[in-house]
PDB file of N, CA and C in Angstrom:
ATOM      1  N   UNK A   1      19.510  30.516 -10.338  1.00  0.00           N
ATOM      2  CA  UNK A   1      19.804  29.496 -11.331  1.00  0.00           C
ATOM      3  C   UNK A   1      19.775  28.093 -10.712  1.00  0.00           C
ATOM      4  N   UNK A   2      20.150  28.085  -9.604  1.00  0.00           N
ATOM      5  CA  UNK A   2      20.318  26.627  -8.899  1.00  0.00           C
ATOM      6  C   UNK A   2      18.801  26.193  -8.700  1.00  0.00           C
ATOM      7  N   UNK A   3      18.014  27.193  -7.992  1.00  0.00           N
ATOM      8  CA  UNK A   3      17.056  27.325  -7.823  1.00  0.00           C
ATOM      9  C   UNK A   3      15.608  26.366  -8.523  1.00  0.00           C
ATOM     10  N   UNK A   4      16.452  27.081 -10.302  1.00  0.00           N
ATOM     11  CA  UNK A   4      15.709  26.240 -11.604  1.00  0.00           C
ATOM     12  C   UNK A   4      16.201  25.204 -12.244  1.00  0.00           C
ATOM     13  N   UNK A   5      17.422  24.476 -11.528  1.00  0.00           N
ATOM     14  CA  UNK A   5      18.203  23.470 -12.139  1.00  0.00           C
ATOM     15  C   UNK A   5      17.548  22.873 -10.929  1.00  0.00           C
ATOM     16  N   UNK A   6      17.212  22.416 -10.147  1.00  0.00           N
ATOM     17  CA  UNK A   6      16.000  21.460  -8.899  1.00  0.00           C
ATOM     18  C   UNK A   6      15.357  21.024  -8.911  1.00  0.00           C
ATOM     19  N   UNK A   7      14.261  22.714  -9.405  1.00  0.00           N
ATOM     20  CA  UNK A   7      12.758  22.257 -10.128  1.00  0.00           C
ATOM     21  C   UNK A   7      12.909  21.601 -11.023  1.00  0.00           C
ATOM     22  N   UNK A   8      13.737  21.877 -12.830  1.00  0.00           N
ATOM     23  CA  UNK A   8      13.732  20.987 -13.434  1.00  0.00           C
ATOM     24  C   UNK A   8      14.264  19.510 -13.060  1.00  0.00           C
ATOM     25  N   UNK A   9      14.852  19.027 -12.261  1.00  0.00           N
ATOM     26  CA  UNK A   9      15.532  18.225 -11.850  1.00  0.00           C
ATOM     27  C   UNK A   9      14.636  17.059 -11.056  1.00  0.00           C
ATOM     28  N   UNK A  10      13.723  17.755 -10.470  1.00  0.00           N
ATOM     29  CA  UNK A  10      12.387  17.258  -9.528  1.00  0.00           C
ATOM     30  C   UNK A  10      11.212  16.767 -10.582  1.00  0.00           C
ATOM     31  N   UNK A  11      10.895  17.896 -11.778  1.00  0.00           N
ATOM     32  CA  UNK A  11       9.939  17.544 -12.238  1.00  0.00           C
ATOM     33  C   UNK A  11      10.368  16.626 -13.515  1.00  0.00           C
ATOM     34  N   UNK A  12      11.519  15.940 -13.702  1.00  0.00           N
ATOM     35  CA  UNK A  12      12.241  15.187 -14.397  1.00  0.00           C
ATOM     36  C   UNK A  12      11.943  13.788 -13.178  1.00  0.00           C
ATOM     37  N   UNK A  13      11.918  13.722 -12.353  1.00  0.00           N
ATOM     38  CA  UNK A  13      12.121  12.391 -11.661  1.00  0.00           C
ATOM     39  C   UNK A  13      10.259  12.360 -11.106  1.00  0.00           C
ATOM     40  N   UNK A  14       9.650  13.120 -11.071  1.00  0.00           N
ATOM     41  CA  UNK A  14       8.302  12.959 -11.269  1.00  0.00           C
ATOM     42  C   UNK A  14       7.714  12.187 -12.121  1.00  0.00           C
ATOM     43  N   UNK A  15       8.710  12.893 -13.360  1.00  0.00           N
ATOM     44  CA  UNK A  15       8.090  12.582 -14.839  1.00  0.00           C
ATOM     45  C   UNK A  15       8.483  10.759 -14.906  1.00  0.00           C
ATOM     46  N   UNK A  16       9.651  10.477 -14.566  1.00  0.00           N
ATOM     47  CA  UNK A  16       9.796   9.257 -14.450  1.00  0.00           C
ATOM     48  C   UNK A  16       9.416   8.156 -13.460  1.00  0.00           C
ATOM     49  N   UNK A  17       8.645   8.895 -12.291  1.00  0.00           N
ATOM     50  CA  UNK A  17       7.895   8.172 -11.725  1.00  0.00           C
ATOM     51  C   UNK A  17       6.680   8.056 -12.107  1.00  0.00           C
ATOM     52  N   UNK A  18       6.151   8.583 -12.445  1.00  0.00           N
ATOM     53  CA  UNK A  18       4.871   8.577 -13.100  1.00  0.00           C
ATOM     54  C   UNK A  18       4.705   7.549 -14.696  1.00  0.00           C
ATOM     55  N   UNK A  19       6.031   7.788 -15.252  1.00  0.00           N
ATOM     56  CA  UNK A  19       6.069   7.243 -16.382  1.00  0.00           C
ATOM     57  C   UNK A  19       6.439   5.698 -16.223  1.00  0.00           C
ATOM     58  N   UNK A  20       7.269   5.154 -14.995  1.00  0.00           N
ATOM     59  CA  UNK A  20       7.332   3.854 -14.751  1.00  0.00           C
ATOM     60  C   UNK A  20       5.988   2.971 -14.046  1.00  0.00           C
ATOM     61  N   UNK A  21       5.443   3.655 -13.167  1.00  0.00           N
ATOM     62  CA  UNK A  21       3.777   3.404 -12.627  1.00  0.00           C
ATOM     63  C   UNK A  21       2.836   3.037 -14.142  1.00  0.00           C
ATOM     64  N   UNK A  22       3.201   4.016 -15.063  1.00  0.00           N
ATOM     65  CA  UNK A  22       2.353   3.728 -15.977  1.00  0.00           C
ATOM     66  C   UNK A  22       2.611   2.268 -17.160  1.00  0.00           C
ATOM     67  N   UNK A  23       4.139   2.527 -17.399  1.00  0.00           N
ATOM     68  CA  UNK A  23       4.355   1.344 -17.888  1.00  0.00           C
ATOM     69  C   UNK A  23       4.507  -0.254 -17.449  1.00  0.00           C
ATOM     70  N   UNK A  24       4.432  -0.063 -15.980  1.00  0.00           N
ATOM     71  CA  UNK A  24       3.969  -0.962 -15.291  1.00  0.00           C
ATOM     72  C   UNK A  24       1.882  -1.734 -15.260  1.00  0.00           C
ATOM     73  N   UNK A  25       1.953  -0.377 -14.984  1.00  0.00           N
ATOM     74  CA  UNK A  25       0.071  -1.027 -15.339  1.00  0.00           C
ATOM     75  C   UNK A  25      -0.251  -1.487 -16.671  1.00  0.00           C
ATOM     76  N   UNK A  26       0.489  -0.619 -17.563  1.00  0.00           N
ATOM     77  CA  UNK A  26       0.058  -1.666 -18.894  1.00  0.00           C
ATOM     78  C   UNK A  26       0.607  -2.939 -19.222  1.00  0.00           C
ATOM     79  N   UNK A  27       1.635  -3.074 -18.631  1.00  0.00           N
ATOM     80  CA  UNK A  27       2.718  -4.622 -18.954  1.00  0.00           C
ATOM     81  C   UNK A  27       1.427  -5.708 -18.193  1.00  0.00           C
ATOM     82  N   UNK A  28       1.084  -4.950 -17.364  1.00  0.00           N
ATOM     83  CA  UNK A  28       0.504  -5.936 -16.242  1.00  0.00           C
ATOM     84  C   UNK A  28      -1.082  -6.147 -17.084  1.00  0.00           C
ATOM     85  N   UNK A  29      -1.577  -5.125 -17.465  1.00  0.00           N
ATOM     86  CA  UNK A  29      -2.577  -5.720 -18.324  1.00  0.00           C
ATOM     87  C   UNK A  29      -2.282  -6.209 -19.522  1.00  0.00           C
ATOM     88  N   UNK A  30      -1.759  -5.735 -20.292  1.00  0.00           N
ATOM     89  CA  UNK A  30      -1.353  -6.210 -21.129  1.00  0.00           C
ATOM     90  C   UNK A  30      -1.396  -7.841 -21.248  1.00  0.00           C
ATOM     91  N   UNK A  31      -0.373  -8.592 -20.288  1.00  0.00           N
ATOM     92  CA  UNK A  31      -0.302  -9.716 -19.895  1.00  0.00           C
ATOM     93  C   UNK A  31      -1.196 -10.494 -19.169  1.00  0.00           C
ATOM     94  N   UNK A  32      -2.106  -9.646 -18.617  1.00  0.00           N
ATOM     95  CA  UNK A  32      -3.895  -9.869 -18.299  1.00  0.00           C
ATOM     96  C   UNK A  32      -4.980 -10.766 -19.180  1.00  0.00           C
ATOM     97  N   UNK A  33      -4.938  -8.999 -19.713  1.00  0.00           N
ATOM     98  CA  UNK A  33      -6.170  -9.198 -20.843  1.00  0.00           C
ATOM     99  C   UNK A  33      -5.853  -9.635 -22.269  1.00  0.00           C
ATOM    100  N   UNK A  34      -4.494  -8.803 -22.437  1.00  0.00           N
ATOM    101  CA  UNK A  34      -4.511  -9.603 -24.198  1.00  0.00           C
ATOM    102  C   UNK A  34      -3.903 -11.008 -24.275  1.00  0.00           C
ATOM    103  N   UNK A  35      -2.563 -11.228 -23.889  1.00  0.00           N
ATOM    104  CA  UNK A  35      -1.983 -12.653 -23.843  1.00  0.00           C
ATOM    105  C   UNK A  35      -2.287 -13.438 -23.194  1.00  0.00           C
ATOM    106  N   UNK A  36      -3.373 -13.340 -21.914  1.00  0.00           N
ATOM    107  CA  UNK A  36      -3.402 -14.264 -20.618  1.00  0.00           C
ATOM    108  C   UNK A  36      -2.801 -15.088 -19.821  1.00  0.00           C
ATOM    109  N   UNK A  37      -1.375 -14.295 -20.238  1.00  0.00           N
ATOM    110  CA  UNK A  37      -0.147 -14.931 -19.537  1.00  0.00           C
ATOM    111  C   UNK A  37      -0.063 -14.965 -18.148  1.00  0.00           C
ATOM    112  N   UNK A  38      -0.866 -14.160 -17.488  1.00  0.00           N
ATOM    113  CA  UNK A  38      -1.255 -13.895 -15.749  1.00  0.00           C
ATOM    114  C   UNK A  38      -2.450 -14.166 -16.072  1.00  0.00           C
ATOM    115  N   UNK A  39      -2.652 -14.797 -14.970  1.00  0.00           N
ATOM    116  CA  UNK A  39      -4.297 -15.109 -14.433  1.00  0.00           C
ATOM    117  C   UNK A  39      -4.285 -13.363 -14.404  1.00  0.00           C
ATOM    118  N   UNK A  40      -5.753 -12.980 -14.063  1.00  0.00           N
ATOM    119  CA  UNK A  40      -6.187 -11.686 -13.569  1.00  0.00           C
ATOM    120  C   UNK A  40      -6.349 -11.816 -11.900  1.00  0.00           C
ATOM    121  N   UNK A  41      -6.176 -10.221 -11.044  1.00  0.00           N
ATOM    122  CA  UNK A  41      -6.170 -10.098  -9.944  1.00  0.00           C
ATOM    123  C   UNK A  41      -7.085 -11.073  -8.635  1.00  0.00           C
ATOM    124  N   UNK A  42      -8.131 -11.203  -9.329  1.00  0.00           N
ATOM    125  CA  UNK A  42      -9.543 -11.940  -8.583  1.00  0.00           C
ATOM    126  C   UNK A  42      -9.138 -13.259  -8.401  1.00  0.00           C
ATOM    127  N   UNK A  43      -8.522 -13.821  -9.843  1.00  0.00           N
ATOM    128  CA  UNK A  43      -8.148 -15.089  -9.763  1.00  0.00           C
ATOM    129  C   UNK A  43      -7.079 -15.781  -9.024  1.00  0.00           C
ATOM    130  N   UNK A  44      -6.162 -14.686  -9.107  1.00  0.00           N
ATOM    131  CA  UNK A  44      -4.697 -14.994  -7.985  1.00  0.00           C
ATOM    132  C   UNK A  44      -5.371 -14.946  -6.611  1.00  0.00           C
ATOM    133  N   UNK A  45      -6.367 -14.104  -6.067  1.00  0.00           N
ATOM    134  CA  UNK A  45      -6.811 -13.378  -5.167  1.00  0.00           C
ATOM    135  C   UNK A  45      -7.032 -15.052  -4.515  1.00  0.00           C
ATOM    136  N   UNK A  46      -8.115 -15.282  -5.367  1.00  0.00           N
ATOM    137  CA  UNK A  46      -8.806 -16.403  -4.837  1.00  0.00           C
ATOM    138  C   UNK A  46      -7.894 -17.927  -4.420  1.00  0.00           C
ATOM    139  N   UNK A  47      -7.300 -17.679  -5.546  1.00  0.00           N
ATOM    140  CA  UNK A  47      -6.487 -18.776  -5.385  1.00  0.00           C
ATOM    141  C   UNK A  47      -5.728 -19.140  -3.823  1.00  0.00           C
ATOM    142  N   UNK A  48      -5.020 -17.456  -3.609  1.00  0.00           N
ATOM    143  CA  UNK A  48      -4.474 -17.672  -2.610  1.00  0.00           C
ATOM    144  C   UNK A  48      -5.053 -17.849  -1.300  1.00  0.00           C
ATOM    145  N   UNK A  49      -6.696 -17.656  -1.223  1.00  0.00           N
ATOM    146  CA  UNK A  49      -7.297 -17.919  -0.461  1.00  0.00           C
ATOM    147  C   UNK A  49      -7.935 -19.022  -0.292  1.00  0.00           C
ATOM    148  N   UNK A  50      -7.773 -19.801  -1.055  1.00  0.00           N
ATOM    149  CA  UNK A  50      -8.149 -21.361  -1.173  1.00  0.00           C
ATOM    150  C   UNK A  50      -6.927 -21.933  -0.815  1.00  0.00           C
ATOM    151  N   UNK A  51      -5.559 -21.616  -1.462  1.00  0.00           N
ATOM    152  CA  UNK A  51      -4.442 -22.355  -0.805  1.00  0.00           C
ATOM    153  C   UNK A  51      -4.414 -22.226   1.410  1.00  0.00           C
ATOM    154  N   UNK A  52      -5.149 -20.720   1.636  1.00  0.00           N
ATOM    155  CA  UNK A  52      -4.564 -20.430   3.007  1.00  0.00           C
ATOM    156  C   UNK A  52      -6.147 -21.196   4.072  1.00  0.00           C
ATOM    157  N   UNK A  53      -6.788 -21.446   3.400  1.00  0.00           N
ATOM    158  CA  UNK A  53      -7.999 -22.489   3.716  1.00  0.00           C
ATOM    159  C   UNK A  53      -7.518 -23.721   3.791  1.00  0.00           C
ATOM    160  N   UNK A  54      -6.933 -24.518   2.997  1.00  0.00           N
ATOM    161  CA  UNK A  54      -6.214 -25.460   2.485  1.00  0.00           C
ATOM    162  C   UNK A  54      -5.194 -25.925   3.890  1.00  0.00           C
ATOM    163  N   UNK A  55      -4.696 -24.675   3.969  1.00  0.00           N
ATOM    164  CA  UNK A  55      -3.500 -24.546   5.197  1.00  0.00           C
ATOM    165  C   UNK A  55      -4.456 -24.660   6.385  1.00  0.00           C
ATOM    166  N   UNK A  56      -5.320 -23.856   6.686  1.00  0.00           N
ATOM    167  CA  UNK A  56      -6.482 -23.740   7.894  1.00  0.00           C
ATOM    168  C   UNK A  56      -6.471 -24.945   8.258  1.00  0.00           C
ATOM    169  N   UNK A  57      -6.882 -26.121   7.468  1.00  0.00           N
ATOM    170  CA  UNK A  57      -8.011 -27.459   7.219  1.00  0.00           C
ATOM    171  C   UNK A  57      -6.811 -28.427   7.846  1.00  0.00           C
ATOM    172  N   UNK A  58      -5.764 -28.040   6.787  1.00  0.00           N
ATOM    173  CA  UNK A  58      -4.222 -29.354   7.293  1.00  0.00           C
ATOM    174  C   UNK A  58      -3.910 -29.184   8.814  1.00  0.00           C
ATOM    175  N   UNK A  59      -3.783 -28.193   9.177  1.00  0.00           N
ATOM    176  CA  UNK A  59      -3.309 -27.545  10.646  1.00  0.00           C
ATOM    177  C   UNK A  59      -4.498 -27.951  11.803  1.00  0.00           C
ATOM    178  N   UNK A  60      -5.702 -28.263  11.539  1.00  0.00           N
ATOM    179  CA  UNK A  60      -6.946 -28.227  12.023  1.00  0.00           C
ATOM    180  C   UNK A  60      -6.247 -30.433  12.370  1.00  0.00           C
ATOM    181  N   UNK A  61      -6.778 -30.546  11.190  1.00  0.00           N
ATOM    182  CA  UNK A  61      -6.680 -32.110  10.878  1.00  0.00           C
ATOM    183  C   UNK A  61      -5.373 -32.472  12.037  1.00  0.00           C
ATOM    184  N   UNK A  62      -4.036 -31.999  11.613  1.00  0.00           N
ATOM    185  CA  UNK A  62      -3.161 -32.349  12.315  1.00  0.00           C
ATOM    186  C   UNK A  62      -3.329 -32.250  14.365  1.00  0.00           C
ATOM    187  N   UNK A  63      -4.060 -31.424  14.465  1.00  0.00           N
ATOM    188  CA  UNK A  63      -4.278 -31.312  15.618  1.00  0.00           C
ATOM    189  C   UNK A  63      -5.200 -32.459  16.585  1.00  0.00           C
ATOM    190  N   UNK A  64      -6.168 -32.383  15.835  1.00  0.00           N
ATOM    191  CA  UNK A  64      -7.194 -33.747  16.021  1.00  0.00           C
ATOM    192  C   UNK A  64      -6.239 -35.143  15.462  1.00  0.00           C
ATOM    193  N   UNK A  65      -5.629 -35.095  14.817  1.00  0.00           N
ATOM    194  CA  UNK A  65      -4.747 -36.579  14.660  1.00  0.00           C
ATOM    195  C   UNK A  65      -3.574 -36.466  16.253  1.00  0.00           C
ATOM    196  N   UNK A  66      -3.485 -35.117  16.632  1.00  0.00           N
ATOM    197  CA  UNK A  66      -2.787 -35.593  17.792  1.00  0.00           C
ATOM    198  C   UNK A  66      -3.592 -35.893  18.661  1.00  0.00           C
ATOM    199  N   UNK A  67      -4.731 -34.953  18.936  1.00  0.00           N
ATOM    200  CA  UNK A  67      -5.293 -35.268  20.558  1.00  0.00           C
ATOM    201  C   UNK A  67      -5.744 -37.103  19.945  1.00  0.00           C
ATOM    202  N   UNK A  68      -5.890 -37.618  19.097  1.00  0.00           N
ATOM    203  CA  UNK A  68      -6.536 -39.042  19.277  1.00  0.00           C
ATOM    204  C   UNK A  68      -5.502 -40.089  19.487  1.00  0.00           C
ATOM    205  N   UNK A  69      -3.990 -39.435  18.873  1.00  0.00           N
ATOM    206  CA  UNK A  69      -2.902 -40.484  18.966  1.00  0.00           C
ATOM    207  C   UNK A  69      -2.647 -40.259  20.974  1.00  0.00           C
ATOM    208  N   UNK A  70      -2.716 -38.933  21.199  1.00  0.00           N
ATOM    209  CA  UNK A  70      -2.731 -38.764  22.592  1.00  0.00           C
ATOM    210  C   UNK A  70      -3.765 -40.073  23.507  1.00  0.00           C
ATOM    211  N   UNK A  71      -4.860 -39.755  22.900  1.00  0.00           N
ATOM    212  CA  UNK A  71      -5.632 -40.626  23.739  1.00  0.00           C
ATOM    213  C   UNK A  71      -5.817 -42.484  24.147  1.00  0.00           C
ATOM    214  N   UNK A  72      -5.191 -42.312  22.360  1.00  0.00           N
ATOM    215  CA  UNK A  72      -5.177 -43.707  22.176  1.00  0.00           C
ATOM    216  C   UNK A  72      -3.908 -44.146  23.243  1.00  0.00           C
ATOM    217  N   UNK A  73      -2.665 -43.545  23.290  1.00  0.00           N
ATOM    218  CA  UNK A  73      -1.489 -43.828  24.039  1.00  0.00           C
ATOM    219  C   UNK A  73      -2.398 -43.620  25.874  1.00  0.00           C
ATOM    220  N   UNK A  74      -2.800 -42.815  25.931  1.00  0.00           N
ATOM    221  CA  UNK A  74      -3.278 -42.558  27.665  1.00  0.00           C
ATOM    222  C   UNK A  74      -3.986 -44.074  27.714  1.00  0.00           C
ATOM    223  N   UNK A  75      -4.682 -44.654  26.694  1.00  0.00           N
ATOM    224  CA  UNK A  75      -5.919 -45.744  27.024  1.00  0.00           C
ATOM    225  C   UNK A  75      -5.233 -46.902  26.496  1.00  0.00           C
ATOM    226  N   UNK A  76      -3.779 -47.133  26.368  1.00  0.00           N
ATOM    227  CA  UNK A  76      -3.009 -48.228  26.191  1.00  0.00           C
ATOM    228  C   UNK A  76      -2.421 -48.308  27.881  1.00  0.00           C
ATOM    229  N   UNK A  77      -1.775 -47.218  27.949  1.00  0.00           N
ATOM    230  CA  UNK A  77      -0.862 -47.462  29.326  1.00  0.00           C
ATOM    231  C   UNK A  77      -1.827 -46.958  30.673  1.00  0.00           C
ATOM    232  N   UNK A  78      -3.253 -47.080  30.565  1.00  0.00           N
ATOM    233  CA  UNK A  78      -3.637 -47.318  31.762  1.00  0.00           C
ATOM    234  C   UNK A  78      -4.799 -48.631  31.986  1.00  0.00           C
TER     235      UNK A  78
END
């Protein structure tokens, strides 16, 4: 008896994992495709890869603004 109070017990929390995965993918399209309340996946995708380019470019820039403030200071005090 314990045995079958488990299984049912297991295939009850299956059932609700499966059933939250699912109501998750539709909220998420849902809010996709019909309302366009989320950008879609590609678009976030991209985005965030233009923001971490963005970051690349600033970090790049900042570096070259030092070595020239560097140089400019070496070719004052000698």
């Amino acid at each position: 008896m314990l045995r079958f109070l488990e299984n049912i017990f297991r295939a009850g929390q299956v059932w609700h994992a499966e059933t939250l995965a699912t109501l998750q993918l539709n909220t998420v399209e849902f809010l996709q495709e019909e309302t366009r309340d989320l950008p879609a996946t590609a678009e976030t995708e991209l985005f965030y890869a233009q923001i971490k380019q963005l970051n690349d470019n600033a970090l790049a820039l900042a570096e070259k603004l030092n070595q020239l403030t560097d140089r400019t200071t070496q070719g004052k005090l000698t």
